[in-house]
PDB file of N, CA and C in Angstrom:
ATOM      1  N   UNK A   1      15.798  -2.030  -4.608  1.00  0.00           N
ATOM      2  CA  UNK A   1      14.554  -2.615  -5.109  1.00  0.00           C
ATOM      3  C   UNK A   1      13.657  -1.497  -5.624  1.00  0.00           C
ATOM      4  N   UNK A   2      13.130  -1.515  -6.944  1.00  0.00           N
ATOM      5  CA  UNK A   2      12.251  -0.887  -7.276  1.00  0.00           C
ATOM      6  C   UNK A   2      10.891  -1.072  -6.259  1.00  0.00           C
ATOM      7  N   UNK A   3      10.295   0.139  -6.300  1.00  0.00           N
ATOM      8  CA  UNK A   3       8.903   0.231  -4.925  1.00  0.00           C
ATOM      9  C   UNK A   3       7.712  -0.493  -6.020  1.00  0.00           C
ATOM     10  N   UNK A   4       7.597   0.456  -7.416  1.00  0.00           N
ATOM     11  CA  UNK A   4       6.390   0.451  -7.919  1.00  0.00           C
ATOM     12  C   UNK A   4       7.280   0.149  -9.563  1.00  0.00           C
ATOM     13  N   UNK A   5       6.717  -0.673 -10.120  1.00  0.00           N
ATOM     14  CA  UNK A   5       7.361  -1.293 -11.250  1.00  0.00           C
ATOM     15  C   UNK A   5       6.307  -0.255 -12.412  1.00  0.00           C
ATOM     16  N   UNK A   6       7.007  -0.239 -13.514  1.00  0.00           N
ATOM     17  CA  UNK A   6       6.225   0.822 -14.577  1.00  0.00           C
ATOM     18  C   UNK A   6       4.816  -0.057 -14.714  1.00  0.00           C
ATOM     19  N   UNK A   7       4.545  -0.891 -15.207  1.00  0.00           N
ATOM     20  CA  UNK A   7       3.100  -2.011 -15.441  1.00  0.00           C
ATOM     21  C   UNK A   7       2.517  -1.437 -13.703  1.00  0.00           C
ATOM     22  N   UNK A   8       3.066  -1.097 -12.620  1.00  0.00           N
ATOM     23  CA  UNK A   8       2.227  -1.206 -11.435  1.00  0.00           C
ATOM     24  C   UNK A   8       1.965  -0.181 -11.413  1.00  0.00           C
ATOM     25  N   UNK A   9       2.624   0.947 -12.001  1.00  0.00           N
ATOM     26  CA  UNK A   9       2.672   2.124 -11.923  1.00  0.00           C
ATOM     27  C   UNK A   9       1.644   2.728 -12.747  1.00  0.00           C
ATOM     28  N   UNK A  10       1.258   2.463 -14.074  1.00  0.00           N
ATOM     29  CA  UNK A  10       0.312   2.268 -14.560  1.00  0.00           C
ATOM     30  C   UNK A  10      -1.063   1.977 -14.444  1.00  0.00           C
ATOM     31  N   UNK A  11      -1.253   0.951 -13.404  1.00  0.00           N
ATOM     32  CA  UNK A  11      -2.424   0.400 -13.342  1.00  0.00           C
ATOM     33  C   UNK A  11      -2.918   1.237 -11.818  1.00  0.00           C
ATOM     34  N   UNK A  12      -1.860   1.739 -11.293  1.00  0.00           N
ATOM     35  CA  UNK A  12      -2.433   2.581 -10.288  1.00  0.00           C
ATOM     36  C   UNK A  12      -3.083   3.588 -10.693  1.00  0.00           C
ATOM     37  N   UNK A  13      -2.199   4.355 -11.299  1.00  0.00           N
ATOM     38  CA  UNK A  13      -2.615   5.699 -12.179  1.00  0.00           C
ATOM     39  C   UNK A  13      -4.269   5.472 -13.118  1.00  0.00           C
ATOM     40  N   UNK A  14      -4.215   4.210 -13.467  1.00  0.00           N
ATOM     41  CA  UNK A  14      -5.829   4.146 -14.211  1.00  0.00           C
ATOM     42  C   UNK A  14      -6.711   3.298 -13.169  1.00  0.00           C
ATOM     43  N   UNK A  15      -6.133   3.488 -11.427  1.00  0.00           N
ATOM     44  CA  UNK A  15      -7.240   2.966 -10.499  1.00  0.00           C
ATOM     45  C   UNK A  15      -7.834   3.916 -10.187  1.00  0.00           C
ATOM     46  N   UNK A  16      -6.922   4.443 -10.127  1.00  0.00           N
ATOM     47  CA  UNK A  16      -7.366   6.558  -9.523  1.00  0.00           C
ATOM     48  C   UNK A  16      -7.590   6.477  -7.794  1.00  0.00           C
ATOM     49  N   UNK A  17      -8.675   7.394  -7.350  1.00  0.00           N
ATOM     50  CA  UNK A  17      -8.868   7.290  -5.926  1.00  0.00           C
ATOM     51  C   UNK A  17      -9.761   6.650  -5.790  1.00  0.00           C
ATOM     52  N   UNK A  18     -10.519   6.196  -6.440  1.00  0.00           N
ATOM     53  CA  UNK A  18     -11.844   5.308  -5.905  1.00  0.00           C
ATOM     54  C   UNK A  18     -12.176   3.909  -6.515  1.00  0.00           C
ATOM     55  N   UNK A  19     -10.743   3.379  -6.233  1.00  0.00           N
ATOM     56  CA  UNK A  19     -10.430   2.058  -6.384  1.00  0.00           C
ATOM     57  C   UNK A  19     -10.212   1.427  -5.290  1.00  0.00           C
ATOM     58  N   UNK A  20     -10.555   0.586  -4.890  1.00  0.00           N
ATOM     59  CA  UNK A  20     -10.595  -0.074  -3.487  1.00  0.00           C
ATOM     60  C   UNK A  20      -9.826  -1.635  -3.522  1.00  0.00           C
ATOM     61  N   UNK A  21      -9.952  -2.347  -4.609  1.00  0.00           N
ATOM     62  CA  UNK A  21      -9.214  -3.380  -4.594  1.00  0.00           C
ATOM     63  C   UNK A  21      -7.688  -3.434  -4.974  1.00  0.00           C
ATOM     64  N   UNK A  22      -6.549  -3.768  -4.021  1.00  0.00           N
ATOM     65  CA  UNK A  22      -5.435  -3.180  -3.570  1.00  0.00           C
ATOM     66  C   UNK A  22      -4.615  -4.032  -5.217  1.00  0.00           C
ATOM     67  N   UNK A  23      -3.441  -3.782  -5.115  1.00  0.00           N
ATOM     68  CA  UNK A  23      -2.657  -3.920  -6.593  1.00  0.00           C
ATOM     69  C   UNK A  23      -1.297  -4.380  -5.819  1.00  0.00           C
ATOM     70  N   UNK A  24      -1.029  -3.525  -5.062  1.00  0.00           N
ATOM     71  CA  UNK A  24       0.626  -3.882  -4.696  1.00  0.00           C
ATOM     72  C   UNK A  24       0.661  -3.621  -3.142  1.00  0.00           C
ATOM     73  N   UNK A  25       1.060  -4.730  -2.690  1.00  0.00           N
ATOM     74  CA  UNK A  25       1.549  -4.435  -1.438  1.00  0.00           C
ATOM     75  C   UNK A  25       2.856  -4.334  -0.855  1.00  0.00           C
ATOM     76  N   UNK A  26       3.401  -2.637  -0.201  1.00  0.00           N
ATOM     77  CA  UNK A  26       4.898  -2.038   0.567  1.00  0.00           C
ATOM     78  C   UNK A  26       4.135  -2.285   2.209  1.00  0.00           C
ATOM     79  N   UNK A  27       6.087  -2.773   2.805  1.00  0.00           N
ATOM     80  CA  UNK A  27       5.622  -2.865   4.103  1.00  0.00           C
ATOM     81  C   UNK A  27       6.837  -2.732   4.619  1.00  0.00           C
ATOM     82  N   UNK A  28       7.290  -1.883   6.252  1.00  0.00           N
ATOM     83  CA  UNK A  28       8.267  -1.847   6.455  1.00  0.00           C
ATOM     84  C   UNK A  28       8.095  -1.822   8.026  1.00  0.00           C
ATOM     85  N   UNK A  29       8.856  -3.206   8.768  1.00  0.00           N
ATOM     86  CA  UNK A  29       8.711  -3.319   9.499  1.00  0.00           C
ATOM     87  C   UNK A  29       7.319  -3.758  10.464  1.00  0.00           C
ATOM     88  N   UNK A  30       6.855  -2.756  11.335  1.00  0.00           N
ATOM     89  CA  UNK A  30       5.468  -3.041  11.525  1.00  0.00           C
ATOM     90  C   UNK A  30       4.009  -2.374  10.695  1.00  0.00           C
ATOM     91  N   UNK A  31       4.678  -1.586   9.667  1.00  0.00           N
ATOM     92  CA  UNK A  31       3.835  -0.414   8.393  1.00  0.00           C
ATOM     93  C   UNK A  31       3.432  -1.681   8.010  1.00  0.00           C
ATOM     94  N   UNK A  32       2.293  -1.839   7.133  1.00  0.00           N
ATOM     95  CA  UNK A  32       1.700  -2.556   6.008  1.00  0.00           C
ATOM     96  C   UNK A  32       0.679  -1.738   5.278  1.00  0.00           C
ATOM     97  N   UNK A  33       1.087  -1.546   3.979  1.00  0.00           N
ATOM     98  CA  UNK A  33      -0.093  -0.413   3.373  1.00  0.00           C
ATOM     99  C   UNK A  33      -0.397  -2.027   1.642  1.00  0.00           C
ATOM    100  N   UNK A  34      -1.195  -1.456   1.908  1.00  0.00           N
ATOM    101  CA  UNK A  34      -2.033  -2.115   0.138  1.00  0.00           C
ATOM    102  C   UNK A  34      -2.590  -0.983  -0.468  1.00  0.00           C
ATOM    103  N   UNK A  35      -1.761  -0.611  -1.586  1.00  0.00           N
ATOM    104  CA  UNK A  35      -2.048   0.389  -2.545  1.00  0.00           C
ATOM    105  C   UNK A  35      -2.754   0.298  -3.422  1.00  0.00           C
ATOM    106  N   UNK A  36      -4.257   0.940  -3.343  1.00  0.00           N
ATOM    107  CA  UNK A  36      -5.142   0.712  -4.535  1.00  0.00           C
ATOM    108  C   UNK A  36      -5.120   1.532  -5.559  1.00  0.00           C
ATOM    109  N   UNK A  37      -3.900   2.790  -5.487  1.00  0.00           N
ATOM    110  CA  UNK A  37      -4.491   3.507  -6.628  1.00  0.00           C
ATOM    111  C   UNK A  37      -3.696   4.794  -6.366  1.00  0.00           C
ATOM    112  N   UNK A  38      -3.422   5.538  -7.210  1.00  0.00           N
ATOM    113  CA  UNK A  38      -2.850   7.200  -6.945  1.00  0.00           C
ATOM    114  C   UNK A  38      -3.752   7.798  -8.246  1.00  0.00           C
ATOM    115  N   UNK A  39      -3.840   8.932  -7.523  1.00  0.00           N
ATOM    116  CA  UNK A  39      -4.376  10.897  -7.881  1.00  0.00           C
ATOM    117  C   UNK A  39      -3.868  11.452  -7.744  1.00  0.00           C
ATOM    118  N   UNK A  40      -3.642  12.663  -8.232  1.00  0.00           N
ATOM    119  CA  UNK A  40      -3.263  14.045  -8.057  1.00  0.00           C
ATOM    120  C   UNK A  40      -1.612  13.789  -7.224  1.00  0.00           C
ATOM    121  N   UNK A  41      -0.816  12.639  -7.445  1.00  0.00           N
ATOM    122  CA  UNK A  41       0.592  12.452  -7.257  1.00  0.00           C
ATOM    123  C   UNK A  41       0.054  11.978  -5.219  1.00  0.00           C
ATOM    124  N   UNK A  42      -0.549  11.734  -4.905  1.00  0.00           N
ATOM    125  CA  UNK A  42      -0.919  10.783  -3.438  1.00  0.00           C
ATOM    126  C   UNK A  42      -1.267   8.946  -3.903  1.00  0.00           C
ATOM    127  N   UNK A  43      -0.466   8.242  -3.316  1.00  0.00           N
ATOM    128  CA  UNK A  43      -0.791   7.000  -3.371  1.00  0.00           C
ATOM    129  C   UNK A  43      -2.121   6.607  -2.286  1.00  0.00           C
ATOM    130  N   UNK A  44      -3.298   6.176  -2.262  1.00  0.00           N
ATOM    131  CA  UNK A  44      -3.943   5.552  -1.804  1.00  0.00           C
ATOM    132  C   UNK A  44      -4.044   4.216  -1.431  1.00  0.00           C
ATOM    133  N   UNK A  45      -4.945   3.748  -0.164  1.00  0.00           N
ATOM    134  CA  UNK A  45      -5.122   2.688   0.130  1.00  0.00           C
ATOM    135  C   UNK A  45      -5.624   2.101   1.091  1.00  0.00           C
ATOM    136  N   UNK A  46      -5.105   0.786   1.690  1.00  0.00           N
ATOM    137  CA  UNK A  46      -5.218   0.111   3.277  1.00  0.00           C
ATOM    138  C   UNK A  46      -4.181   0.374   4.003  1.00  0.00           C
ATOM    139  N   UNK A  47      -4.036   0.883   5.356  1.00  0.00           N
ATOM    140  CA  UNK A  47      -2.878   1.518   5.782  1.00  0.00           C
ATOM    141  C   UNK A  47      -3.096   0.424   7.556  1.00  0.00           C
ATOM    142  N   UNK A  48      -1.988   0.049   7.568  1.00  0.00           N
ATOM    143  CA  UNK A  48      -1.686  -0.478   9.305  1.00  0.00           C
ATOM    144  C   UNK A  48      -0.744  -0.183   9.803  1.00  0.00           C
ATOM    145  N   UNK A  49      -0.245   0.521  10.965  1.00  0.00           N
ATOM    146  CA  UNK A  49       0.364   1.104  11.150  1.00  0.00           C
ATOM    147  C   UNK A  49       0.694  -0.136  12.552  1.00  0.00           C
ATOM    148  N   UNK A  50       0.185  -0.845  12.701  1.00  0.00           N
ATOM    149  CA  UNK A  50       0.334  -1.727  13.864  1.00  0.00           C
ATOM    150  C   UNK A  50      -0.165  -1.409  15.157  1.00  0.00           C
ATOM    151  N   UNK A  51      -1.124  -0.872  14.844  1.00  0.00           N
ATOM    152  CA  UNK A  51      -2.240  -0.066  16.126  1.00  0.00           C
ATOM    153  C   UNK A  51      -3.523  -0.798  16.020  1.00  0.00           C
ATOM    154  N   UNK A  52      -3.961  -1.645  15.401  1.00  0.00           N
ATOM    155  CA  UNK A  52      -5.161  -2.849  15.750  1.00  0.00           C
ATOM    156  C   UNK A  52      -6.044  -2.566  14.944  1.00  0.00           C
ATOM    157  N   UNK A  53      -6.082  -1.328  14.320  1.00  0.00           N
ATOM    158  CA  UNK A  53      -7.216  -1.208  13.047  1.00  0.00           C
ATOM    159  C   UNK A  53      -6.942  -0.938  11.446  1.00  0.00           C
ATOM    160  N   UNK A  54      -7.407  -1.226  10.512  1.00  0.00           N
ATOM    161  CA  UNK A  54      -6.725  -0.905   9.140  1.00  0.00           C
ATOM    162  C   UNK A  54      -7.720  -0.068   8.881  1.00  0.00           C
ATOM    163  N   UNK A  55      -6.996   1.323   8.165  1.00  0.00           N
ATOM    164  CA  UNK A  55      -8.000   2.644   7.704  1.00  0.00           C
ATOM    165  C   UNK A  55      -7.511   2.481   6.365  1.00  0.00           C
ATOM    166  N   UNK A  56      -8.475   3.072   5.578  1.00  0.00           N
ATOM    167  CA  UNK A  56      -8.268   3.410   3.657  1.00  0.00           C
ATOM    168  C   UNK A  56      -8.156   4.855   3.843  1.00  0.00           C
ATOM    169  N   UNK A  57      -7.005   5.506   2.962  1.00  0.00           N
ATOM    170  CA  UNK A  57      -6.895   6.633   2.352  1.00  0.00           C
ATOM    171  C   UNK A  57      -5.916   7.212   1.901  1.00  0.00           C
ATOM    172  N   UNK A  58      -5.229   8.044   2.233  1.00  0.00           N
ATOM    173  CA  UNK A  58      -3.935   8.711   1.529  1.00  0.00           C
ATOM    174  C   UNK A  58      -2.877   8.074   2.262  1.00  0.00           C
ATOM    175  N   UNK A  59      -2.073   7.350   1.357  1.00  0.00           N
ATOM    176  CA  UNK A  59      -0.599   6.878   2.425  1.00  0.00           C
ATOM    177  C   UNK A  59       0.614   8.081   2.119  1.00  0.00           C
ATOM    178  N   UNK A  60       0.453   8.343   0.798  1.00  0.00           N
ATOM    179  CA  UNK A  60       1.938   9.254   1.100  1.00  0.00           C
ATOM    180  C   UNK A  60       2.255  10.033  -0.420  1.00  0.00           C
ATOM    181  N   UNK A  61       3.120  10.384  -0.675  1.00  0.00           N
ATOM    182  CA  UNK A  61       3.080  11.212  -2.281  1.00  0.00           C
ATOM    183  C   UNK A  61       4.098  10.394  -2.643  1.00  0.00           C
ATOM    184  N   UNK A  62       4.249  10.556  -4.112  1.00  0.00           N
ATOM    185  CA  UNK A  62       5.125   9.955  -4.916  1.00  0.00           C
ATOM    186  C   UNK A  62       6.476  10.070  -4.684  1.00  0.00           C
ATOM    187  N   UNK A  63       6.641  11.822  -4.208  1.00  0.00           N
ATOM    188  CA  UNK A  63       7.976  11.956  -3.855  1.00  0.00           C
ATOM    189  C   UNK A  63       8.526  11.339  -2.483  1.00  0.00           C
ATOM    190  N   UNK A  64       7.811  11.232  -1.488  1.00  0.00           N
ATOM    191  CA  UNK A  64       8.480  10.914  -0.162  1.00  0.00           C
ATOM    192  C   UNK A  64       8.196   9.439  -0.349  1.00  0.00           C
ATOM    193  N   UNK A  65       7.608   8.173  -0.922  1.00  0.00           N
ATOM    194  CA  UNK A  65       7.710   6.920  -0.424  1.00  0.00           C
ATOM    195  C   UNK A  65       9.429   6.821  -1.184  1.00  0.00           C
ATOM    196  N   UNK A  66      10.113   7.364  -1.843  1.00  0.00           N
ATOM    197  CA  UNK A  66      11.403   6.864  -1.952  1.00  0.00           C
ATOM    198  C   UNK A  66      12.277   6.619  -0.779  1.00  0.00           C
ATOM    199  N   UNK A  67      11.926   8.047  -0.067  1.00  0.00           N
ATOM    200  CA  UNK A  67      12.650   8.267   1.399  1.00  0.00           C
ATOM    201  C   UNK A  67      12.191   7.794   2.437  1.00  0.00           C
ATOM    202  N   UNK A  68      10.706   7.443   2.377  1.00  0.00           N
ATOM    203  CA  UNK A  68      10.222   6.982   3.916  1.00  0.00           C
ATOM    204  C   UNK A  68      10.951   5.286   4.641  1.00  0.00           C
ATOM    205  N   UNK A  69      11.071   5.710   5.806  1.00  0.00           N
ATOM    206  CA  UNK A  69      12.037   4.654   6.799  1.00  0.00           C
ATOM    207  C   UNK A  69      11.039   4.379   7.928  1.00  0.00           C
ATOM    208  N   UNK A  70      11.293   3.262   8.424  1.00  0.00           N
ATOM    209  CA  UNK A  70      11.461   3.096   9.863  1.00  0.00           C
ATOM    210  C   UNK A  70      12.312   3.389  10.417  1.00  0.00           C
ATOM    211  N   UNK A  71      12.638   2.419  11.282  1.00  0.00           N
ATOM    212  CA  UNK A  71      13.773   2.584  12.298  1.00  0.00           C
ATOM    213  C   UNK A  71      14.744   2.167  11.652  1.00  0.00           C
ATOM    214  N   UNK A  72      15.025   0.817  11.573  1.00  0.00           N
ATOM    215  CA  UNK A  72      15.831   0.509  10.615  1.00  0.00           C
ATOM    216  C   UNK A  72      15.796   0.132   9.136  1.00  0.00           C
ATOM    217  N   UNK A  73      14.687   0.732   8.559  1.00  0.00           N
ATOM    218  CA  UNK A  73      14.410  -0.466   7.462  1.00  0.00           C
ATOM    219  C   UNK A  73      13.827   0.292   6.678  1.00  0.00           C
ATOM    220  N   UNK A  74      13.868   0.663   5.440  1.00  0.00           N
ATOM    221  CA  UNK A  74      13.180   1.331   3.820  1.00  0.00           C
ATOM    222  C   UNK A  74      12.299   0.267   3.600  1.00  0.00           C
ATOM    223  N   UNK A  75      11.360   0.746   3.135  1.00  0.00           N
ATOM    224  CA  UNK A  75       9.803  -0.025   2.807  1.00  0.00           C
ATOM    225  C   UNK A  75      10.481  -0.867   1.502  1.00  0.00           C
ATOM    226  N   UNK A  76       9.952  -2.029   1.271  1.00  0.00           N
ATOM    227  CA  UNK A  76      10.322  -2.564   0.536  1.00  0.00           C
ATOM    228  C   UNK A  76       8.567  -3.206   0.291  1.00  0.00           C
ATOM    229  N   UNK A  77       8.327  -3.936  -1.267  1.00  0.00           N
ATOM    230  CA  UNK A  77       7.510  -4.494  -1.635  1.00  0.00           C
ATOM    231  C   UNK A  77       7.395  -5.869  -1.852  1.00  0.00           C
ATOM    232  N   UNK A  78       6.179  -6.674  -1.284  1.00  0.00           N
ATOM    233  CA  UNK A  78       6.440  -8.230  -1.540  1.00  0.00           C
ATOM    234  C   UNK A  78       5.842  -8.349  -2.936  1.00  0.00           C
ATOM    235  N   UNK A  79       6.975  -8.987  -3.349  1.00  0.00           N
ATOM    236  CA  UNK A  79       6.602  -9.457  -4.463  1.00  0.00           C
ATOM    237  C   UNK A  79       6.059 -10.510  -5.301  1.00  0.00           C
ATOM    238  N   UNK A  80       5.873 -11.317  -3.790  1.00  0.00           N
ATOM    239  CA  UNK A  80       4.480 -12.752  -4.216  1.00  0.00           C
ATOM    240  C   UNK A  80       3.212 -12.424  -3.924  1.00  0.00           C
ATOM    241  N   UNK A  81       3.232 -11.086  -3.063  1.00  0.00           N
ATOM    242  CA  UNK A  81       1.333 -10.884  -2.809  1.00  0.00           C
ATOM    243  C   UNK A  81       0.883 -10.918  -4.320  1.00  0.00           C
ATOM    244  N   UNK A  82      -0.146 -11.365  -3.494  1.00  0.00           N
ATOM    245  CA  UNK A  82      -1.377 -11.029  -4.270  1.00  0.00           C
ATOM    246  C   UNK A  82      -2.745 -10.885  -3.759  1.00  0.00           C
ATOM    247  N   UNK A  83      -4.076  -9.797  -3.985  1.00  0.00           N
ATOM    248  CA  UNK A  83      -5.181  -9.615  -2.960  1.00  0.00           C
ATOM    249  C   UNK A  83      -5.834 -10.873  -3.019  1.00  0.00           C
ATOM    250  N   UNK A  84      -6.353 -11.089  -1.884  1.00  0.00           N
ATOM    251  CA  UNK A  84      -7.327 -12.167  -1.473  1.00  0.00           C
ATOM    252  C   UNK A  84      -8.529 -11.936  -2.133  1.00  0.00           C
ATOM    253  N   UNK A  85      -9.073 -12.697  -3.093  1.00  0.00           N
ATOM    254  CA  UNK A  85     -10.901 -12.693  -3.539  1.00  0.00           C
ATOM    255  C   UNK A  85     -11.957 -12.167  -2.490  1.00  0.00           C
ATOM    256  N   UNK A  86     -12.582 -11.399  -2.503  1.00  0.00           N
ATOM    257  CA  UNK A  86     -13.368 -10.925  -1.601  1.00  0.00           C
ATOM    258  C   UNK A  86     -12.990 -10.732  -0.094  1.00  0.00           C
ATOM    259  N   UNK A  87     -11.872 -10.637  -0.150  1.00  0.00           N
ATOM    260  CA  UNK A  87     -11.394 -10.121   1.465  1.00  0.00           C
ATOM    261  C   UNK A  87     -11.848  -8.706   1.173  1.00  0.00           C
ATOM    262  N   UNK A  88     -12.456  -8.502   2.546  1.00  0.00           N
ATOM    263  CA  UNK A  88     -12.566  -6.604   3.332  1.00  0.00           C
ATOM    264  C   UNK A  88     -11.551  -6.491   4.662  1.00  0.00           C
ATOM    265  N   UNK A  89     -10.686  -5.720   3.453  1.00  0.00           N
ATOM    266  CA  UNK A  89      -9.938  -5.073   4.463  1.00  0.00           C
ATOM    267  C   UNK A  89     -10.350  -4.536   5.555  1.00  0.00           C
ATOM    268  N   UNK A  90     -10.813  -3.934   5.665  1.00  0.00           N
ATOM    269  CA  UNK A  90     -11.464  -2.709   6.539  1.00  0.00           C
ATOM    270  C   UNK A  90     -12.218  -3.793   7.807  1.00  0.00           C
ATOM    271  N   UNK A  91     -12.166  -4.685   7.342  1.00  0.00           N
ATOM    272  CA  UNK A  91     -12.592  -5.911   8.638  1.00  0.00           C
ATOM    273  C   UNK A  91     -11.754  -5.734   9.306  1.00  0.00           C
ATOM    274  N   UNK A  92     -10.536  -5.949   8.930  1.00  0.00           N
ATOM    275  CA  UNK A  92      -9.727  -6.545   9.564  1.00  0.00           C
ATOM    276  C   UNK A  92      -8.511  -5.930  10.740  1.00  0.00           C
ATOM    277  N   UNK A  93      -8.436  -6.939  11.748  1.00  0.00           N
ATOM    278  CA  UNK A  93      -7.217  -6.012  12.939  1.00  0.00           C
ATOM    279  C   UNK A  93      -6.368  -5.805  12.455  1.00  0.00           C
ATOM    280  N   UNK A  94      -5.241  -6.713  11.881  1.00  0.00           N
ATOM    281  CA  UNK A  94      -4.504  -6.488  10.991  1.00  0.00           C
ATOM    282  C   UNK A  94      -4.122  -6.554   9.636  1.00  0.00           C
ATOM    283  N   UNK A  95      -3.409  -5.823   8.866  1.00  0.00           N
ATOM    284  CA  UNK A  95      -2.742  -6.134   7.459  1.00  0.00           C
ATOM    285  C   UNK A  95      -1.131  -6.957   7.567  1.00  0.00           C
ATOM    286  N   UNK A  96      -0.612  -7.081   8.507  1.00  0.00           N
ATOM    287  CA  UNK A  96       0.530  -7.932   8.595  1.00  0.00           C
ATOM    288  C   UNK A  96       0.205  -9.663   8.436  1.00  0.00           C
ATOM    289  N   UNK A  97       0.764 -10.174   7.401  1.00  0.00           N
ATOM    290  CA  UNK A  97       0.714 -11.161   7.162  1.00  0.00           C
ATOM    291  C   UNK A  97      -0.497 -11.681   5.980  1.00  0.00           C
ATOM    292  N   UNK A  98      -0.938 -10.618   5.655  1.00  0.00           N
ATOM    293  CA  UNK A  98      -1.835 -10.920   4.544  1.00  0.00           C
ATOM    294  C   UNK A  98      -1.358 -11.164   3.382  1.00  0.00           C
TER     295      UNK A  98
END
């Protein structure tokens, strides 16, 4: 599965870092990140790691989300999200199931 499709790839690159409303959401296992945007080759965003709080900021570089794993499982992307209208992340306990 492609992670980041060229059109997503794109629109990240012209979100930059101080874009806050998320574009694509990768999740693997209990990970859930919503990617608002990449700079300087770092993807940004909403990050849950399955620890009860969601933080915004650097999830990872361009080169390592090819390789990053869980335990058993390569991040894969849903491909029916879409962001919620005025949801704040940053409310929220979790990003699983959003």
């Amino acid at each position: 599965m492609v992670l980041v499709t060229g059109s997503q790839y794109e629109a990240l690159v012209k979100a930059g870092y101080h874009n806050r409303k998320p574009i694509i959401k990768l999740f693997c296992e209990n990970v859930t990140w919503l990617v608002t945007g990449i700079e300087d080759g770092y993807f940004y965003g909403y990050g849950d790691i399955g620890a009860g709080c969601v933080e915004w900021g650097s999830l990872t570089t361009e080169e390592e989300l090819p390789t990053l794993r869980g335990r058993i499982s390569y991040f894969e992307r849903d491909r029916n999200w879409a962001p919620k209208e005025g949801a704040n992340y940053l409310d929220m306990n979790t990003l699983i199931g959003v």
